[in-house]
Protein backbone atom coordinates (compact mmCIF):
# COMPACT_ATOMS: atom_id res chain seq x y z
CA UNK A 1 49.33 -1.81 33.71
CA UNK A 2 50.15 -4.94 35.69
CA UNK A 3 50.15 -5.35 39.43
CA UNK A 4 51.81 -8.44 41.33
CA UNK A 5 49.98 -10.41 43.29
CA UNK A 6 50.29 -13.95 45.53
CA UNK A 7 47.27 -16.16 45.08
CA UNK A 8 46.67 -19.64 46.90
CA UNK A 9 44.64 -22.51 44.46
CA UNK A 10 44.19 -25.61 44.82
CA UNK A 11 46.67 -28.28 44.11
CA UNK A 12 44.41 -29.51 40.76
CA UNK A 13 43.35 -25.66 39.83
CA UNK A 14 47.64 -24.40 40.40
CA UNK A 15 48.30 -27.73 38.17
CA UNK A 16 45.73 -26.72 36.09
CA UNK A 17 46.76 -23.08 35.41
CA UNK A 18 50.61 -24.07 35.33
CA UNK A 19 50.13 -26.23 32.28
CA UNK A 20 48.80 -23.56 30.41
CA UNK A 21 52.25 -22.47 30.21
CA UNK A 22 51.24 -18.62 31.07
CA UNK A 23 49.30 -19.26 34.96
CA UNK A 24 49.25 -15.48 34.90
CA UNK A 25 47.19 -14.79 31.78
CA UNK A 26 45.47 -18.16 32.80
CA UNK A 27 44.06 -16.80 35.47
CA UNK A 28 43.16 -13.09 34.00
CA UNK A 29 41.21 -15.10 31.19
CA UNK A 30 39.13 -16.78 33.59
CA UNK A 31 38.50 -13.59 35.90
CA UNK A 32 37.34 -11.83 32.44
CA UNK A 33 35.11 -14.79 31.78
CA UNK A 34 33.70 -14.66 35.30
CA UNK A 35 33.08 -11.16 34.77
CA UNK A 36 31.69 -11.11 30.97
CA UNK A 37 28.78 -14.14 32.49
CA UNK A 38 28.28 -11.88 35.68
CA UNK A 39 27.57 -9.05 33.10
CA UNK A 40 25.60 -11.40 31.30
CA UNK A 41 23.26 -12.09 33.57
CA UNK A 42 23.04 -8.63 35.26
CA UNK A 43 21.97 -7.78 31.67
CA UNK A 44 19.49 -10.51 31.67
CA UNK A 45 17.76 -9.30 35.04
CA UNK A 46 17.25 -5.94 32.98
CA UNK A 47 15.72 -7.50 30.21
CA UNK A 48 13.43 -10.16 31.98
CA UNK A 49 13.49 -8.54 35.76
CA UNK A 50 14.52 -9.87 39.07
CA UNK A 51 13.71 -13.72 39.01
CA UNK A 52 13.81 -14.27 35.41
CA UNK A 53 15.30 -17.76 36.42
CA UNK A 54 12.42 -19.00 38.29
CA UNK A 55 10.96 -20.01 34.80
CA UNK A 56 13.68 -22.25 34.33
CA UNK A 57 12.76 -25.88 34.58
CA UNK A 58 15.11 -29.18 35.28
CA UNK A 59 14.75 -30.14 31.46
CA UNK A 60 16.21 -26.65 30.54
CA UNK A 61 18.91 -27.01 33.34
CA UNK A 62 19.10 -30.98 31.92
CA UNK A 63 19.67 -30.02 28.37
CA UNK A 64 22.42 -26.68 29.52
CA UNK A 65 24.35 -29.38 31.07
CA UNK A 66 24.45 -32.05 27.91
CA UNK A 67 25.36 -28.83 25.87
CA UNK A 68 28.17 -26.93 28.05
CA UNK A 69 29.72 -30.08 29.40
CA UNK A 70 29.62 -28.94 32.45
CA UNK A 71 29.84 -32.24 34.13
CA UNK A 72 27.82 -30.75 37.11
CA UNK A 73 24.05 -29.17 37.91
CA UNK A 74 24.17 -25.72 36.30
CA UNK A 75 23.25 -23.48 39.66
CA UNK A 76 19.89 -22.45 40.23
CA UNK A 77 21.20 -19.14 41.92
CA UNK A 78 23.80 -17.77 39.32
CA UNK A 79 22.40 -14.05 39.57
């Protein structure tokens, strides 16, 4: 099942997710994708406990950042 909805992005993320060609299943992709690393993590804080990222250090953040591209800091508060 589908529902309709009206969305407002911004001009470089609506370019973005019109040259995909589908901005509809664009946009579902990434919400499952937000969801699956949400889940992710949640699963992590089971494993590890609450504040299993406070063992992180800037080298491990450092070398996240050379390998997903991110082109940013990866967030120190993700959970």
């Amino acid at each position: 099942m589908t529902k309709r909805i009206t969305i407002s992005l911004p001009d470089d993320l609506a370019d973005e997710a019109q040259r995909s060609g589908n901005a509809s299943g664009y946009i579902a992709d990434a919400l499952r994708e937000q969801r699956r690393i949400k889940d992710g993590l949640a699963a992590l804080e089971r494993l590890w406990g609450a504040g299993w990222q406070d063992d992180i250090t800037d080298a491990d953040r450092e070398r996240a950042n050379r390998l997903f591209g991110s082109g940013g800091d990866v967030d120190r508060d993700v959970a």
